[in-house]
Protein backbone atom coordinates (compact mmCIF):
# COMPACT_ATOMS: atom_id res chain seq x y z
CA UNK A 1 124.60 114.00 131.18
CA UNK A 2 123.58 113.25 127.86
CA UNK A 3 122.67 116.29 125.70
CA UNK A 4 119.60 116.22 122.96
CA UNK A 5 120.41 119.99 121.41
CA UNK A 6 124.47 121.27 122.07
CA UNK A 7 125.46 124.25 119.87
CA UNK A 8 129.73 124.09 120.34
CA UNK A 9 130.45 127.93 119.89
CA UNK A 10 128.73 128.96 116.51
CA UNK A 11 129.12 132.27 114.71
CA UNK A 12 127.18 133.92 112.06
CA UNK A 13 127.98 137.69 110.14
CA UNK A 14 126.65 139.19 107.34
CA UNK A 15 129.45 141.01 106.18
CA UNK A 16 131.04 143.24 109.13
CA UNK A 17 127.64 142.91 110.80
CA UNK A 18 127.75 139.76 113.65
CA UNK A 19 124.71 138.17 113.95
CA UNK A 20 125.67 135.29 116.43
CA UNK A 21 128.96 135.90 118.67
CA UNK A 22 130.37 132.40 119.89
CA UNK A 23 127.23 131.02 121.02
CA UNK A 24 127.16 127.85 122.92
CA UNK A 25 124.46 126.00 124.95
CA UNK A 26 123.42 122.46 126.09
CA UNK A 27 119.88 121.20 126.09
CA UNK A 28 119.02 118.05 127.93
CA UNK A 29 116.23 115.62 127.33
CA UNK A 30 112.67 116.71 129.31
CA UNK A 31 113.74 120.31 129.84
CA UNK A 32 112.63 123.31 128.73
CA UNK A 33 114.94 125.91 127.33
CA UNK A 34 114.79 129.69 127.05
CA UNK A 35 116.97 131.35 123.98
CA UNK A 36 116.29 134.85 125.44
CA UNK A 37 116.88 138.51 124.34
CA UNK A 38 115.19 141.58 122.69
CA UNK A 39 114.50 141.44 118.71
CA UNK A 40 117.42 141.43 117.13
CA UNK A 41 119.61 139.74 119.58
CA UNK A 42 120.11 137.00 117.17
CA UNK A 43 117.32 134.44 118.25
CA UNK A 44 115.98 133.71 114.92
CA UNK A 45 119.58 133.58 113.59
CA UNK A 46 120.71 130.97 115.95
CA UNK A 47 117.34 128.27 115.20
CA UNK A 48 118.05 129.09 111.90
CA UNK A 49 121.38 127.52 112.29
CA UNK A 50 120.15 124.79 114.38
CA UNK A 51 117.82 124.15 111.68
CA UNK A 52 120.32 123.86 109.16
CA UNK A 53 118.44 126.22 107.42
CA UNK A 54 122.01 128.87 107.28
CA UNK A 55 125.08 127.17 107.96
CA UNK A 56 127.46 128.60 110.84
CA UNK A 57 130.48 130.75 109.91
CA UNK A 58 132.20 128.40 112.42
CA UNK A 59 131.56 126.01 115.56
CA UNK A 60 129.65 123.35 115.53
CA UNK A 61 125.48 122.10 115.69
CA UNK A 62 125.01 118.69 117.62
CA UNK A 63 121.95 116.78 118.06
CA UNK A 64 121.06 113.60 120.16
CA UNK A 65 125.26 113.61 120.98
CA UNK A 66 126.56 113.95 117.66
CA UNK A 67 126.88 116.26 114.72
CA UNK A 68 123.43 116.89 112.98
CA UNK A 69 122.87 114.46 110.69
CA UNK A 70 120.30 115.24 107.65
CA UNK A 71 118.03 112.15 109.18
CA UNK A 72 117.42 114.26 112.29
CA UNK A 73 114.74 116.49 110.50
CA UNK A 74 112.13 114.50 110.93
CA UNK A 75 112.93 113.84 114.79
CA UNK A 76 112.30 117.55 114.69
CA UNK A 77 109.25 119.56 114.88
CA UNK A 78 109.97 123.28 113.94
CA UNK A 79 107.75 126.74 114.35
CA UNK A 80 109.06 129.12 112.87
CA UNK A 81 108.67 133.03 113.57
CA UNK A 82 107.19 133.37 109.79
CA UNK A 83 104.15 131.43 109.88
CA UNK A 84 103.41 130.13 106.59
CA UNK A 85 100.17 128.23 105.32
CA UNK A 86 99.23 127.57 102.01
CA UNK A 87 95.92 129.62 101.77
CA UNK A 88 94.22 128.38 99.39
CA UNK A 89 94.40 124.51 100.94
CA UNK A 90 91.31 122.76 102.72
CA UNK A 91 92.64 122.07 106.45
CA UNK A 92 93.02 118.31 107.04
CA UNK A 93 94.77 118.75 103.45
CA UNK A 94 96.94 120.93 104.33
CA UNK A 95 98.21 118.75 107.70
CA UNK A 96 98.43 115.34 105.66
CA UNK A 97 100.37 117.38 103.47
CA UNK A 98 102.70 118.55 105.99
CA UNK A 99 102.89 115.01 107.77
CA UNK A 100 103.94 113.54 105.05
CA UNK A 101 106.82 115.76 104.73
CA UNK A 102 107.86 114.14 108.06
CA UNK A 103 107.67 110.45 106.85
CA UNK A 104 103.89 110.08 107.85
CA UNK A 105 101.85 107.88 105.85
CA UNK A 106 97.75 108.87 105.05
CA UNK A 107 96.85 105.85 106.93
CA UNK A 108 98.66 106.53 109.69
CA UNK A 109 98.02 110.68 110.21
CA UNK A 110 94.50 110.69 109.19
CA UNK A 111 93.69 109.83 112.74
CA UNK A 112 95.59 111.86 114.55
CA UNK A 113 94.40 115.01 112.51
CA UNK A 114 91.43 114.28 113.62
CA UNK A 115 92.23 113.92 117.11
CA UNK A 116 94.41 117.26 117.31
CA UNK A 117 91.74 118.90 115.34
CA UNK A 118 88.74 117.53 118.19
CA UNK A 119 91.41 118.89 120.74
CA UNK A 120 91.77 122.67 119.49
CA UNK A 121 88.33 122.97 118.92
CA UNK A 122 88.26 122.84 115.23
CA UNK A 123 87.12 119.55 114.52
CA UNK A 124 83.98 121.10 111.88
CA UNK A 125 87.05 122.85 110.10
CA UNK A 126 88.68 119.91 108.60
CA UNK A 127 86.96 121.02 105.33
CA UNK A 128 87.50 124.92 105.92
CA UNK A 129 90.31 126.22 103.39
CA UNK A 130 92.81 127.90 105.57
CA UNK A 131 91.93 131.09 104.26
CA UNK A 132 88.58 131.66 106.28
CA UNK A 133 89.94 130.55 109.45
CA UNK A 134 91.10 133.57 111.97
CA UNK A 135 94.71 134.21 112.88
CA UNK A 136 94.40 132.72 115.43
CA UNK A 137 92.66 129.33 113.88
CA UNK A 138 95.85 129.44 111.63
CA UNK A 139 98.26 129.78 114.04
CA UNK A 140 96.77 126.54 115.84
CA UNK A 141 96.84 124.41 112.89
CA UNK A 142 100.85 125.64 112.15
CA UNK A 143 101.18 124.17 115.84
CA UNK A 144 99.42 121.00 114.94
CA UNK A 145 101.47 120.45 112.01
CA UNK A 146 104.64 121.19 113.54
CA UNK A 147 103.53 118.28 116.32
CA UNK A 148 101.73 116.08 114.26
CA UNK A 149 105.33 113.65 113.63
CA UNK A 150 105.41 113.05 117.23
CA UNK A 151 108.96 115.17 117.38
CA UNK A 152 111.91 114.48 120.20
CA UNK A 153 112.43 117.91 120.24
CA UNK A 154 110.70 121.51 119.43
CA UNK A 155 112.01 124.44 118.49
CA UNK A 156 109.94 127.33 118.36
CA UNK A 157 110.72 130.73 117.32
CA UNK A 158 108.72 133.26 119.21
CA UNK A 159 105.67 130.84 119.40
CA UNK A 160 103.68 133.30 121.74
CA UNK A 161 103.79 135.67 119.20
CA UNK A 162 100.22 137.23 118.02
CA UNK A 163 98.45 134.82 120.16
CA UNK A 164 95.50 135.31 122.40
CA UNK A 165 95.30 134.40 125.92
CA UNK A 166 93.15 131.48 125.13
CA UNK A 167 95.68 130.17 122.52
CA UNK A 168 98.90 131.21 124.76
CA UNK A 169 97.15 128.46 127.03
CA UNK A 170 96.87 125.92 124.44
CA UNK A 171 100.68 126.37 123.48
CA UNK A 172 102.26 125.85 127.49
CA UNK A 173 100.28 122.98 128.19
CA UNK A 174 101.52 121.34 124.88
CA UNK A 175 105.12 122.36 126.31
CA UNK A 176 104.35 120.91 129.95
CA UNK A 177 103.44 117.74 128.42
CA UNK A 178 106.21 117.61 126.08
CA UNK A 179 108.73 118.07 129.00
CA UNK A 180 106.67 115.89 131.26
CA UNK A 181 107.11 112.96 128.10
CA UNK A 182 110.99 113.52 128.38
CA UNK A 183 111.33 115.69 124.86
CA UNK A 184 113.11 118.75 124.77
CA UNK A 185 111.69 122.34 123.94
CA UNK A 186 113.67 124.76 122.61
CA UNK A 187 111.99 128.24 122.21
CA UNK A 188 113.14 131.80 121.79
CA UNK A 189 111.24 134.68 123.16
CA UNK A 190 111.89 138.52 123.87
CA UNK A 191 108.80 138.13 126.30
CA UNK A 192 110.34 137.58 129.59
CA UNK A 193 107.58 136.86 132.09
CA UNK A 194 106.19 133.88 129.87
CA UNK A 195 109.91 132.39 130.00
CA UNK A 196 109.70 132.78 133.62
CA UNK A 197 106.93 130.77 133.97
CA UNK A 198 107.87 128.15 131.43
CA UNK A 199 111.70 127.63 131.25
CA UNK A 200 114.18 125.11 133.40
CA UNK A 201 117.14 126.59 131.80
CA UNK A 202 118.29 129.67 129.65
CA UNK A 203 120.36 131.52 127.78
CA UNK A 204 119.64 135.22 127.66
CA UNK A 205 121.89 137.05 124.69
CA UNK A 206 122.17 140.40 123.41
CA UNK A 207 123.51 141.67 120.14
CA UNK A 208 124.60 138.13 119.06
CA UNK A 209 126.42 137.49 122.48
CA UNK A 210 125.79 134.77 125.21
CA UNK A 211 125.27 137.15 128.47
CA UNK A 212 123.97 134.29 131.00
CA UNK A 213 123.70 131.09 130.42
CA UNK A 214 122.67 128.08 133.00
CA UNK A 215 119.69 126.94 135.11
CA UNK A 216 116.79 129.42 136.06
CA UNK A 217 116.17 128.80 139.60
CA UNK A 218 120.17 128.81 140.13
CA UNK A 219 120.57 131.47 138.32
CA UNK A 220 117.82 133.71 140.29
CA UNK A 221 119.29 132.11 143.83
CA UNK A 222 122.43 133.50 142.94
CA UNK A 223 121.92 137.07 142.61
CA UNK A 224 119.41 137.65 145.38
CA UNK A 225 121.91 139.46 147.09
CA UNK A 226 122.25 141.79 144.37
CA UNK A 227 118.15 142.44 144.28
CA UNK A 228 116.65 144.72 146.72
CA UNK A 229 112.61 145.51 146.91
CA UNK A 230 112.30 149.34 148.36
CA UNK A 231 109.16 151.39 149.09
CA UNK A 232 109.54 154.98 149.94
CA UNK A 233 108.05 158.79 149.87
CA UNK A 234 110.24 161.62 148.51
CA UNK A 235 112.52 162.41 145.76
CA UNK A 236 112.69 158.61 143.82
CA UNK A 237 114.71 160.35 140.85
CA UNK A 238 117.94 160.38 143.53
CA UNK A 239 118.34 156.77 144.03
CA UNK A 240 120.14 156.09 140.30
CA UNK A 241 122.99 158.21 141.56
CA UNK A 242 124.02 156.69 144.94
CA UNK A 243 127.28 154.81 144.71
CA UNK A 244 126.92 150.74 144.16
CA UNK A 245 123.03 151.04 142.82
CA UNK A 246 123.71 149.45 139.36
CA UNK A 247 119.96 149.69 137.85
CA UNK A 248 116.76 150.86 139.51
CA UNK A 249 113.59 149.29 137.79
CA UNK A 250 110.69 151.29 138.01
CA UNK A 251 107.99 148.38 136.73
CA UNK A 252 105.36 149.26 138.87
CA UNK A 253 104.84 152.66 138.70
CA UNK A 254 105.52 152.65 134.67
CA UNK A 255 102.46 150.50 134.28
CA UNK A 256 100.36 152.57 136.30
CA UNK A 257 99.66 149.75 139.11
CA UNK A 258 100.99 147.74 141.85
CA UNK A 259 102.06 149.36 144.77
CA UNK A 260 104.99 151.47 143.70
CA UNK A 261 107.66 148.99 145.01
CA UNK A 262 110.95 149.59 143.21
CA UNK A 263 113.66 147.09 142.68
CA UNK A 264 117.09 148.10 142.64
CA UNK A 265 120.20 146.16 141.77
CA UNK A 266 123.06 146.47 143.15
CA UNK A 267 126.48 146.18 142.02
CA UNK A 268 128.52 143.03 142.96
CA UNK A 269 129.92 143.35 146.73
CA UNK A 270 127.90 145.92 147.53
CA UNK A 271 125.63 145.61 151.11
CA UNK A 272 122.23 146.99 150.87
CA UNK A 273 123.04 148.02 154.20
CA UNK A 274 125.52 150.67 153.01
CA UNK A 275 122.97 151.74 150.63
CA UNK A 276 120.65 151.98 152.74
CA UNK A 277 122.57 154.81 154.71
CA UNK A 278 122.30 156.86 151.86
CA UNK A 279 118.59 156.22 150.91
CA UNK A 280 117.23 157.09 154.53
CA UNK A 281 119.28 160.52 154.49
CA UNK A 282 116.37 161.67 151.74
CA UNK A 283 113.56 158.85 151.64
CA UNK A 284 110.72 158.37 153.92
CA UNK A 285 112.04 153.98 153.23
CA UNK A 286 108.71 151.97 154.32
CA UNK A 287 110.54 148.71 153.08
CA UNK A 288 113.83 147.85 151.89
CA UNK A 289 114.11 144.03 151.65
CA UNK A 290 116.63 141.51 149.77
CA UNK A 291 114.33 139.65 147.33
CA UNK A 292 114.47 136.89 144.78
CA UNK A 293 114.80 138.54 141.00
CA UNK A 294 112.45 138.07 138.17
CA UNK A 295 113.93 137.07 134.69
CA UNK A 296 113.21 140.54 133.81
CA UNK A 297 115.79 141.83 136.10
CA UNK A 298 118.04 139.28 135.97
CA UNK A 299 118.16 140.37 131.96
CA UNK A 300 118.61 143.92 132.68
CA UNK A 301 121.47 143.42 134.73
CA UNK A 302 123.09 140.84 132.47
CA UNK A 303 122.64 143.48 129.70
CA UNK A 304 123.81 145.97 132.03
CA UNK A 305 127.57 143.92 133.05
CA UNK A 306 127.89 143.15 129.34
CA UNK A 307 128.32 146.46 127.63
């Protein structure tokens, strides 16, 4: 399978600080990828290096099955996590200027401003400068200009950030069309339920390190053995210390809501049967069933095995 986005085992340190530990990954066309982890885990680091923006220590960036050539920019449409607009600039200004930095011509972007513009909702703000929009009204012409070029593939850098619901929207159907047109997204995130719902494939790191790597669904298949769903009466605080219970995630009750299921994670080859023995000897257990993981799980374990 051919590859749009392949980074061959890169590295980045500042000094004896690692930033990016021997990172590798493979993007394919009409897929869209997850760069996962909490902040500082090296996200921005390793777009940065895509983007040719730092160069690697070592290893290697490759784009449509080749080293990145300087050509490839404007096959590229980039967010990045420090939005920057020029403040004082009239809108539609401001987006021929950025098209043209991406090979557009007047002619040719003036109407599809206007189009993205009518489709955002901000088609009387052509005119506005960009500093009396809202954060939000900023933040959706940044997205326009970063599509305006028509890109192959998108790399975002926490593009969910600051947005509202209403503009969180706007951003995944852009990305479901994208993928449904055969382009690749690439987009880094430490939020884990709107990767869930987004992402074919992904790469969840932590402190510069590659932890799990591959396809989502696969990946979540594969360790429902290891995931168990429990509800139960009596002394909860017990469960963390019964042999082969790796992780118990108390979600539910920490946010106040749900039902006050746990999930617990066991360690690899252990039944749920065996622990099950134990939990019954001081739990009233209503359920205890094997269940698929969430991404947020399936991070917390991967953290979990790697240190």
């Amino acid at each position: 399978m051919s590859h749009n986005v392949e980074l061959v085992g890169i590295r980045k340190s500042y000094g004896d600080f690692v930033a990016v530990d021997d990172l590798s990954l493979e993007i394919p066309p009409g897929t869209i990828y997850g760069l996962l982890g909490p902040n500082g885990a090296g996200k921005s680091t390793t777009i940065r290096m895509l983007m040719d923006i730092i160069a690697p220590d070592r290893g290697e960036v490759r784009l449509f099955g080749r080293p990145r050539v300087a050509a490839d920019q404007d096959r590229i449409g980039y967010l990045p996590e420090e939005r920057g607009l020029y403040q004082k600039m009239r809108v539609a200004d401001h987006l021929l200027f950025l098209a043209e930095l991406h090979g557009l011509g007047r002619a040719e972007a003036r109407p599809k401003i206007e189009a993205w513009l009518e489709r955002l909702d901000l088609a009387d703000r052509g005119k506005s400068r960009v500093e009396e929009l809202s954060k939000g009204m900023q933040q959706k012409i940044q997205l326009i200009g970063t599509v305006l070029h028509e890109p192959e593939i998108l790399v975002l850098d926490e593009p969910f950030s600051g947005l509202d619901p209403i503009n969180q929207g706007l951003f995944k159907d852009l990305l479901a069309e994208y993928r449904a047109a055969g382009r690749t997204i690439l987009f880094s995130t430490h939020i884990m339920e709107q990767a869930e719902k987004l992402c074919d494939h992904i790469c969840l790191i932590s402190k510069g390190r590659p932890l799990l790597a591959g396809d989502l669904a696969a990946i979540k298949r594969g360790l429902r053995g290891n995931t168990y769903r429990l509800q139960a009466d009596g002394d909860l605080s017990r469960i963390a210390g019964i042999d082969g219970v790796a992780s118990v995630v108390r979600r539910d009750l920490d946010q106040g809501g749900g039902d006050g299921a746990l999930r617990l994670i066991l360690g690899d080859g252990v039944a749920g049967s065996s622990v099950l023995k134990h939990l019954v000897s001081f739990l009233d257990v209503h359920e205890f069933t094997s269940e698929e993981p969430d991404l947020e799980t399936i991070f917390i374990k991967a953290v979990q095995d790697g240190n």
